[in-house]
Every structure is written in structure tokens, then in C-alpha cells.
Protein backbone atom coordinates (compact mmCIF):
# COMPACT_ATOMS: atom_id res chain seq x y z
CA UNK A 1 -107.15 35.08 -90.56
CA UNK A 2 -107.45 33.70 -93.92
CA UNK A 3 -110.27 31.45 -95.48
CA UNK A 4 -109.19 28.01 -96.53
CA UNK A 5 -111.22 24.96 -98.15
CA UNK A 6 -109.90 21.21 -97.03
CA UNK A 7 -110.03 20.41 -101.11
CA UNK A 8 -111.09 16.67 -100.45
CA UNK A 9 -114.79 16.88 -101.71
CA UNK A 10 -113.40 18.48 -105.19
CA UNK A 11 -111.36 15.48 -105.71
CA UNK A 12 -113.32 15.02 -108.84
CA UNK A 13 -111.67 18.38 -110.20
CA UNK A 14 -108.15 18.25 -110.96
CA UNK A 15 -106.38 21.02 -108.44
CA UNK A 16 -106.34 23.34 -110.89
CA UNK A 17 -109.76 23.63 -111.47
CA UNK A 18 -110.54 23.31 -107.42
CA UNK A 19 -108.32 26.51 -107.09
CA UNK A 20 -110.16 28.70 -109.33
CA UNK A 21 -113.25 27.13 -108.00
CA UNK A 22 -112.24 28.48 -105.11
CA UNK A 23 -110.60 31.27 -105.72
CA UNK A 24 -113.52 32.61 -107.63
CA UNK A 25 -115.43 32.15 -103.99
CA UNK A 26 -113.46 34.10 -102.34
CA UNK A 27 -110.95 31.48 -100.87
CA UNK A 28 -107.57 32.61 -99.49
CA UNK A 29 -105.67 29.10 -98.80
CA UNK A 30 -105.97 25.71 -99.12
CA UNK A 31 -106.07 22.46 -96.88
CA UNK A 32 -104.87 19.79 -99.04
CA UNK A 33 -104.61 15.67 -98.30
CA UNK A 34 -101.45 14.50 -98.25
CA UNK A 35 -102.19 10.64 -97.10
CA UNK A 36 -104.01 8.61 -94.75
CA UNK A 37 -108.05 9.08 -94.60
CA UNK A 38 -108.05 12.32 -97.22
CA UNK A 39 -106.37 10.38 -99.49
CA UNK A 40 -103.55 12.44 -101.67
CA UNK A 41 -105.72 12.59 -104.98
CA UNK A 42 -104.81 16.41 -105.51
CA UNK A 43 -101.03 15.74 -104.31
CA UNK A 44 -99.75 12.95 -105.53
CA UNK A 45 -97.70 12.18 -102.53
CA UNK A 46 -94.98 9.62 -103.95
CA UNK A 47 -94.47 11.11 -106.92
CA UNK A 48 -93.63 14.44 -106.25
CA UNK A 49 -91.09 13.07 -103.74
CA UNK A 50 -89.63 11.29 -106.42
CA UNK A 51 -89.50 14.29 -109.52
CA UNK A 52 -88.80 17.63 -108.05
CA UNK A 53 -89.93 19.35 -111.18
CA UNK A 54 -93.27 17.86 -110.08
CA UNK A 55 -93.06 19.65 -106.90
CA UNK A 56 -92.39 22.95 -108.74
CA UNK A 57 -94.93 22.25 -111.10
CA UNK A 58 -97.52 22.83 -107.87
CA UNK A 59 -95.31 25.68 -106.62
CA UNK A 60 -95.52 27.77 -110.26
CA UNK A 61 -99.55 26.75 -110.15
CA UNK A 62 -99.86 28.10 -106.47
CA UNK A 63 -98.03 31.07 -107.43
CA UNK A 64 -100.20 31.18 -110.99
CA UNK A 65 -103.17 31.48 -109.18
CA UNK A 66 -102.06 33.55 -106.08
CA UNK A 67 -103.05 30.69 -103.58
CA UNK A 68 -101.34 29.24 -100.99
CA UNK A 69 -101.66 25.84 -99.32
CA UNK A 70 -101.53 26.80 -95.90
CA UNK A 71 -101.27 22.54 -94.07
CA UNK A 72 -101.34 18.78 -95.85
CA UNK A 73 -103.99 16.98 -94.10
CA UNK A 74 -102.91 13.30 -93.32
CA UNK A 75 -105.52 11.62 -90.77
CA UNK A 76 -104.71 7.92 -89.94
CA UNK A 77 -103.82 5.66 -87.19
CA UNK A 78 -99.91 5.35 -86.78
CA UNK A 79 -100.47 4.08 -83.75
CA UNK A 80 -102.54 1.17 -84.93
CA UNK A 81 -102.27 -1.79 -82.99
CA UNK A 82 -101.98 -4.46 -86.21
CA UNK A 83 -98.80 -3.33 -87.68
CA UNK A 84 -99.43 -3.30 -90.74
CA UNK A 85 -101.88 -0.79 -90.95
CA UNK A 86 -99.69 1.15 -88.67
CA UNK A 87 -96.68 1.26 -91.01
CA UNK A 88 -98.73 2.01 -93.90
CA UNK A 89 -100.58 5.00 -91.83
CA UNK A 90 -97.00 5.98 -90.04
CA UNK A 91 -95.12 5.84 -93.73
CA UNK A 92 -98.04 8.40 -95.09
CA UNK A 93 -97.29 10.87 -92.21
CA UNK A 94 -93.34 10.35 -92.94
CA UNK A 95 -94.65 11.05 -97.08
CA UNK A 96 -96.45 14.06 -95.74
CA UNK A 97 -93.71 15.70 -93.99
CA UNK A 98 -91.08 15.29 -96.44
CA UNK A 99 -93.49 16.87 -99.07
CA UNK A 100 -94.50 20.04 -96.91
CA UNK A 101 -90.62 20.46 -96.64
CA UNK A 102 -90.47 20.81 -100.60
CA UNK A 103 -93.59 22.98 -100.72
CA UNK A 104 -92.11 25.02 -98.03
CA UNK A 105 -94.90 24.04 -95.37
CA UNK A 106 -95.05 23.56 -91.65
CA UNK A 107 -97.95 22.13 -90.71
CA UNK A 108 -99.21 18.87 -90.86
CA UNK A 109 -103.13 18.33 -89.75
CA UNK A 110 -103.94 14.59 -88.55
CA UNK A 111 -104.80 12.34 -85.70
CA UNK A 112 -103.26 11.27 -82.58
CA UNK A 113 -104.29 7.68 -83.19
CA UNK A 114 -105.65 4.96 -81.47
CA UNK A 115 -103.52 1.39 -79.87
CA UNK A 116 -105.43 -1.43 -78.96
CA UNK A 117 -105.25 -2.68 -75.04
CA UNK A 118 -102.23 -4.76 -75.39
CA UNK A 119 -99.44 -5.72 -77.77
CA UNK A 120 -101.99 -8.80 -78.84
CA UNK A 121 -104.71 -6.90 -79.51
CA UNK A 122 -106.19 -6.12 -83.39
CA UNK A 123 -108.02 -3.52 -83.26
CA UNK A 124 -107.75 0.13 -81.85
CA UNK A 125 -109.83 0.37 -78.36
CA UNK A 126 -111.16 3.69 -77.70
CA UNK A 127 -111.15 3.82 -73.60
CA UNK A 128 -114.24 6.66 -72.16
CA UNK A 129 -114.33 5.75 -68.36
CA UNK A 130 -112.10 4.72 -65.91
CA UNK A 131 -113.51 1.80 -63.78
CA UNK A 132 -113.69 -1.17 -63.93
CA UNK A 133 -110.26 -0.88 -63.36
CA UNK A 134 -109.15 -2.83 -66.91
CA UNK A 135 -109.81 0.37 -68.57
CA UNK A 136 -107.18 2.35 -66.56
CA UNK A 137 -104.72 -0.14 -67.16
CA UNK A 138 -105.17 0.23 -71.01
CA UNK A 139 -105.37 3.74 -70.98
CA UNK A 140 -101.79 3.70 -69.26
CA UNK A 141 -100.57 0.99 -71.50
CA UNK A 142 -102.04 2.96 -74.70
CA UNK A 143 -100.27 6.38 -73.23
CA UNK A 144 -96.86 5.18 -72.07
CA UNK A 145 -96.04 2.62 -74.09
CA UNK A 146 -97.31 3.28 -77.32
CA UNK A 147 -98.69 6.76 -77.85
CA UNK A 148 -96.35 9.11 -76.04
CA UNK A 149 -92.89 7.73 -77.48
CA UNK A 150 -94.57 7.20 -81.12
CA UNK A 151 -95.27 10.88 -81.57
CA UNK A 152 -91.66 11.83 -79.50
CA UNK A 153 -90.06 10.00 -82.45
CA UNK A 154 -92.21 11.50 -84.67
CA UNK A 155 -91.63 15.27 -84.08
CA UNK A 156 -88.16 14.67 -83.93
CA UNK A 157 -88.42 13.60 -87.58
CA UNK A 158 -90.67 16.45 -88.16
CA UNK A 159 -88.56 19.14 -86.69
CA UNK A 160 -85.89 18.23 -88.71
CA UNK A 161 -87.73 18.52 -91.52
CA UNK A 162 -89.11 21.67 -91.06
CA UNK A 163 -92.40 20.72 -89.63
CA UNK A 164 -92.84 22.57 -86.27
CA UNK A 165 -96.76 21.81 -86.07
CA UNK A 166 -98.52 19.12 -85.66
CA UNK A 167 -102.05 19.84 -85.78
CA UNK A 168 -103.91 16.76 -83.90
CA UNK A 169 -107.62 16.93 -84.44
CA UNK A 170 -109.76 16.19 -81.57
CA UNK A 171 -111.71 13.12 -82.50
CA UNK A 172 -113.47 10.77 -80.70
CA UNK A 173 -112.23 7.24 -81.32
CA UNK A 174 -109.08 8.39 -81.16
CA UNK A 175 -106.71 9.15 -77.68
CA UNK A 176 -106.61 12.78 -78.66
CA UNK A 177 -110.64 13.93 -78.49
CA UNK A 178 -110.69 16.64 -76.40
CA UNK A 179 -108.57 19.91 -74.85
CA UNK A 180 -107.63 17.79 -71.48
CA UNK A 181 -106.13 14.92 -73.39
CA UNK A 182 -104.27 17.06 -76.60
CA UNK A 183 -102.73 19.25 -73.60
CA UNK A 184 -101.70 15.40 -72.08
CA UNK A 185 -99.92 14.86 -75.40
CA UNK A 186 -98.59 17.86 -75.85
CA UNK A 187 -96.95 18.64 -72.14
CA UNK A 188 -95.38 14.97 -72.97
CA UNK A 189 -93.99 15.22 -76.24
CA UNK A 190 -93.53 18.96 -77.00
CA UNK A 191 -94.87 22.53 -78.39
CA UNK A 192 -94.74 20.67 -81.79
CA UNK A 193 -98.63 18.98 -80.94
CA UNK A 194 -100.80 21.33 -81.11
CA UNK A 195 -104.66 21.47 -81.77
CA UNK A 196 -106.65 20.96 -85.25
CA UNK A 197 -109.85 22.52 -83.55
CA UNK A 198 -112.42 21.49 -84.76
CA UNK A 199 -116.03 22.50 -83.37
CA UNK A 200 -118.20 19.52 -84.86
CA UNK A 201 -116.69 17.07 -82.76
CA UNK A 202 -116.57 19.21 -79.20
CA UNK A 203 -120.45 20.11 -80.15
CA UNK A 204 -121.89 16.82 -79.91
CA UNK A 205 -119.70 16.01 -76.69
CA UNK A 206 -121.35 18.45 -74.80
CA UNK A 207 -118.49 21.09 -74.86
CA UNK A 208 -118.80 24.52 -75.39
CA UNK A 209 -116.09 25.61 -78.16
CA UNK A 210 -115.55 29.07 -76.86
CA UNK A 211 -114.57 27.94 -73.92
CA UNK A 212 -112.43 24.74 -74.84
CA UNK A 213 -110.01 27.45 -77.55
CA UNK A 214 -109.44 29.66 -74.21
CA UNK A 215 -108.36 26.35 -72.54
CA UNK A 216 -106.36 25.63 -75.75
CA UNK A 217 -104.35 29.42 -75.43
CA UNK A 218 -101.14 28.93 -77.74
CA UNK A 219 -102.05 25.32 -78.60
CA UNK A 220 -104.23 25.85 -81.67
CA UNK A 221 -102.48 25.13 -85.25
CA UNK A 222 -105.48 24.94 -87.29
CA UNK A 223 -108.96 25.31 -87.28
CA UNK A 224 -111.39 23.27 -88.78
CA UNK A 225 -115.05 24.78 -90.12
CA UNK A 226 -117.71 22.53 -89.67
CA UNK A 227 -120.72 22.33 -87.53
CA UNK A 228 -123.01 19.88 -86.11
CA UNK A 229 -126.85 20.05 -85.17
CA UNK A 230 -127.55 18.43 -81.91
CA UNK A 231 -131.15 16.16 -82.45
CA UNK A 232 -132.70 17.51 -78.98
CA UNK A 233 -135.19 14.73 -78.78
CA UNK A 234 -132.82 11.81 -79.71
CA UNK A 235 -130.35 13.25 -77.75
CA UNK A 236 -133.09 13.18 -74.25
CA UNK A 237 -133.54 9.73 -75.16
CA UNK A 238 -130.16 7.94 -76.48
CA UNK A 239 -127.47 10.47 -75.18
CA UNK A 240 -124.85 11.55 -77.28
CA UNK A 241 -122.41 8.74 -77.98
CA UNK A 242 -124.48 7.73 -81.15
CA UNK A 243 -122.79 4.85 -83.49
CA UNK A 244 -125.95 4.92 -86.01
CA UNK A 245 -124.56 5.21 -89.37
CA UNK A 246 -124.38 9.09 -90.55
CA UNK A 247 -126.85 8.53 -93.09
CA UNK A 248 -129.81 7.87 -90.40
CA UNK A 249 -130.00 11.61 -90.14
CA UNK A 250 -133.41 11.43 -88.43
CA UNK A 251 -133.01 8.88 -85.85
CA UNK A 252 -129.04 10.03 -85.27
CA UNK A 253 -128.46 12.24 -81.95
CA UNK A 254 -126.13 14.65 -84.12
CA UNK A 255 -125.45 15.08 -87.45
CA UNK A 256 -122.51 16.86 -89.18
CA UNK A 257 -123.94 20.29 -91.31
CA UNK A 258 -122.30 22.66 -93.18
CA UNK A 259 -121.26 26.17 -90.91
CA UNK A 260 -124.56 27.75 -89.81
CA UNK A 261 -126.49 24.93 -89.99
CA UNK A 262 -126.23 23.34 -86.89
CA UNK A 263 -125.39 26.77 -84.75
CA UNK A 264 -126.10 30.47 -86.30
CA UNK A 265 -123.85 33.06 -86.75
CA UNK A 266 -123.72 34.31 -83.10
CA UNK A 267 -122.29 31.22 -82.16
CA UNK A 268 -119.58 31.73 -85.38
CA UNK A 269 -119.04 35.33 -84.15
CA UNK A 270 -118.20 34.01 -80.17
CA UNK A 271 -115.59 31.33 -81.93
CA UNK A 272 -113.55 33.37 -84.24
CA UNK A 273 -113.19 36.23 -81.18
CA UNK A 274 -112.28 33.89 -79.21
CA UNK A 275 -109.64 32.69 -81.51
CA UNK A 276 -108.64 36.01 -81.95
CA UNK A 277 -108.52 36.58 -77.95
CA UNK A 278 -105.73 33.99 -77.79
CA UNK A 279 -103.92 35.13 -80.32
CA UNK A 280 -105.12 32.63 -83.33
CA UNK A 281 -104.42 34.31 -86.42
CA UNK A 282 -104.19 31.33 -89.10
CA UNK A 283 -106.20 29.76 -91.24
CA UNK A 284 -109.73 28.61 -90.60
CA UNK A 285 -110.70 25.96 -92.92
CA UNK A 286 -113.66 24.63 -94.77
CA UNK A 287 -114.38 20.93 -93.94
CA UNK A 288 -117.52 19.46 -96.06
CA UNK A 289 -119.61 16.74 -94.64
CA UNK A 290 -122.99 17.77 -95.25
CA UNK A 291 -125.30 14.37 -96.24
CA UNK A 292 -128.24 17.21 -96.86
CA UNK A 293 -126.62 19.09 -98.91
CA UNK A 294 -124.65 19.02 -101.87
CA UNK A 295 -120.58 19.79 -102.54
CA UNK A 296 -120.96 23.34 -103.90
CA UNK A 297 -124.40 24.09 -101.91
CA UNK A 298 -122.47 23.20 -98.61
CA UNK A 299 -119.07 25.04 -99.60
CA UNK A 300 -120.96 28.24 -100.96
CA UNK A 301 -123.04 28.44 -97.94
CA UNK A 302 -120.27 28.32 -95.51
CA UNK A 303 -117.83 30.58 -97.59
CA UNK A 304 -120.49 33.12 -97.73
CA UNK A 305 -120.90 32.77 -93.57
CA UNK A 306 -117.53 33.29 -92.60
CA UNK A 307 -116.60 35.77 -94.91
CA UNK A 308 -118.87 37.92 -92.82
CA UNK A 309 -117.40 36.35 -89.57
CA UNK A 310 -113.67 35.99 -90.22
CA UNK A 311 -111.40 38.80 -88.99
CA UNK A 312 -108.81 39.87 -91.28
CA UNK A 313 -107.46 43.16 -89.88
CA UNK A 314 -105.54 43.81 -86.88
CA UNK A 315 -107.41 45.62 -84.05
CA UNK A 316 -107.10 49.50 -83.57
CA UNK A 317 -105.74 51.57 -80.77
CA UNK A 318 -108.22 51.58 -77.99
CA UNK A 319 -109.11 55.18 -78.12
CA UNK A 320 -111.38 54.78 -75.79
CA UNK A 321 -109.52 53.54 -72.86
């Protein structure tokens, strides 16, 4: 496994200066945005398609430096239910995976997406029970009409561009939010969708993330480091699905925290063996959203974590068996 920083909060530092940041902390790879909600500031997406000395400008700095970006990150809603939006989110995932095929990259971390409940609607509705029965019929609509064939499309494009993973991050809001409904995706569309796990949003569902990567054996492209503290008392009295804004950090049921912060290292040590259990031996990476604490506070504290949790060496010869 190798240690890896999504660079977004250093967007005020060229990527340069973000790589020997982070190189100087110890930090193996690099998550980089590519598009869509992370924004491309560190790649500038359209115009290193369009100047491929540009694109081995970055590949002679990687190399400079002895860093690798291991995935673009590209979050959006392609599936967006006013087109518009959809084509500009859907052209910024197209962007992303013709630029990981001139950086020589094969994964592509992002969001399933979100259609409304009919080919009217404006807005994205996220569906969380079945009954009254309206709900199942948008759920089926959302599925087989829009959501399964966009991202059968998709991958085709992907594939034959030399992206083979799609790494969907499990996000509430979004179809894709937890292990039952990425597996949904992926039995539909392919071995190309696979998992961006990411711990912060299972936490506050209720799920227990050692548990949800064993259910996720084979289907987990990237990992995402970031935790979230459960508010015990808000929690008895609210529940969990919380849509205070993520600055009321007191009166919130969950907030997001930098790694160790909202679980302790035992809890760190159970994930990455379990990753290692099923065979997970990529990158896990650094994703800042902190409102207590600052950029390089938050970053240094969870760098100096999981260097004591990450496993980097393959197991022995049981000896003792």
C-alpha cells in the first residue's frame, strides 16, 4: 500500500510545491482533480489535452520528484436530470479519461450520480425507502433508464481508453451510497465499477467499514482516508440523516475529522487488515475536510497516523502453521 494525498486543499500551491510538500511528509502518490466537484486547478484538464508537451511537462515533474499520481478524481453528476449540467459533468469525466490515458493512468475516482424521478424533473432526487410506492417507481426509472445504460456507455469509452477502473465513491445523495447498491451497478455494467471506499460516509450511516470492504472483496479501486465523529447525543435525538450545514459542528449528528479524530487507531488498524485480507494493495488516500482544523494540521496529523497503520510489505511464510 502506498500513502497518497487527494491534492485539492493545496490548490493554493502550484503542484510543484504540493509535491514536495508532500513528499517531504512522507507521501508516496497523489490523488489529483481532474474535473467536476475537485475542480482541475493542479491539472489543467483542457489544456494539456490540447499541447502534449504540457502533458510531458507533468510527466518529467512526476518523474523529477519521484511521485506518482496514482487516480484523477472527477466527482459530478453525469447523470443529472437538467441536461445541461449533465453534459458539462459527463464532458469532465470524458476530459478526465482522455488525460489519464496521456499520463498513463487507469483509474478514475468519482460518483455514480444522481437522475431526478422522471424525464421532467430538475433536480436530482435521492430515493431512501421504498413505500409509498412512488419511490419504487423512481428508483426503477432512475436505475433502468438512466443510470445503468449511462455508465454502460461510459466504460465502453473508458476501456478503450485505457481506463479499466472506475472508482465510484459511496455517497449519500447519490444512487451509489453504499456496498449493496455499488455491487447493483457493478453486476449491471461490468468489473470496470468498482468502489472509492470511503469510511466517513459508511460511519455516519450506521455501517461498520470492516465489514462493508469484506462485502466489497475484489470491488475496491481506491480508498479514501477520512473519518467522521458520530455526535452521540444529537445522534439519540435527531438520527443520523442530518442536513444542518457542516459548519454547525455542535448541533450536527456527525461531523467530518481528519483520520483519528473521529475513530482511534484500533479502528485504522481493523480497516487497513481488512483491506489487506481481500487482497487491497493500492493506494489509500488522504481526503481533508476538517472545519476544526487547519490544511497542514489536518494533513500532518493523518500522514503521521497511517504511516504507522499502512502495510507496505508483503506477509511472511507462516512458520508457524
Amino acid at each position: 500500500m502506498k500513502l497518497s494525498v487527494l491534492t485539492v486543499p493545496l490548490y493554493g500551491l502550484s503542484l510543484e510545491d504540493a509535491i514536495i510538500k508532500l513528499k517531504e511528509m512522507g507521501v508516496e502518490a497523489l490523488e489529483v482533480g481532474a474535473g467536476g466537484y475537485p475542480g482541475d486547478t493542479h491539472l489543467n484538464t483542457k489544456a494539456l489535452l490540447a499541447d502534449d508537451a504540457k502533458v510531458e511537462a507533468v510527466k518529467d515533474l512526476l518523474k523529477k520528484h519521484d511521485m506518482e499520481i496514482a487516480a484523477l478524481a472527477c466527482h459530478g453528476n453525469p447523470v443529472h436530470p437538467d441536461k445541461a449540467i449533465a453534459k458539462e459533468f459527463h464532458d469532465q469525466f470524458v476530459n478526465a479519461i482522455l488525460l489519464a490515458e496521456k499520463l498513463g493512468i487507469d483509474t478514475i475516482v468519482g460518483f455514480s450520480g444522481c437522475p431526478g424521478d422522471s424525464e421532467t424533473s430538475q433536480k436530482p432526487n435521492w430515493v431512501t425507502c421504498p413505500w409509498p410506492e412512488d419511490f419504487s417507481e423512481i428508483l426503477e426509472y432512475q436505475w433502468n433508464d438512466v443510470l445503468i445504460p449511462y455508465w454502460k456507455d461510459t466504460v465502453k469509452f473508458a476501456n478503450a481508453h485505457g481506463v479499466t477502473k472506475i472508482a465510484l465513491e459511496m455517497h449519500p445523495g447519490f444512487c451509489v451510497y453504499n456496498p449493496a447498491t455499488l455491487l447493483r451497478l457493478r453486476e449491471a455494467v461490468g468489473d470496470t465499477i468498482g468502489a472509492n471506499f470511503d469510511p466517513s460516509h459508511l460511519y455516519w450511516q450506521g455501517m461498520n467499514p470492516v465489514e462493508s470492504i469484506k462485502a466489497l472483496k475484489g470491488a475496491i479501486y481506491h480508498f479514501h482516508a477520512k473519518d467522521t465523529k458520530i455526535d452521540t447525543h444529537n445522534t439519540e435525538v435527531n438520527g443520523v440523516l442530518d442536513n444542518r450545514h457542516y459548519g454547525d459542528i455542535l448541533n450536527r449528528s456527525w461531523v467530518f475529522r481528519t483520520v483519528g479524530y473521529g475513530h482511534g487507531q484500533l479502528e485504522w488498524n481493523a480497516m487497513i487488515s481488512a483491506l489487506r485480507a481481500v487482497g487491497y494493495d493500492g493506494v489509500v488516500s488522504i481526503e481533508h475536510e476538517d472545519a476544526l482544523m487547519s490544511i497542514d494540521e489536518g494533513l500532518s496529523k493523518a500522514v503521521n497516523l497511517l504511516k504507522e497503520v499502512l502495510i507496505h510489505e508483503t506477509p511472511t511464510d507462516m512458520w508457524w502453521a
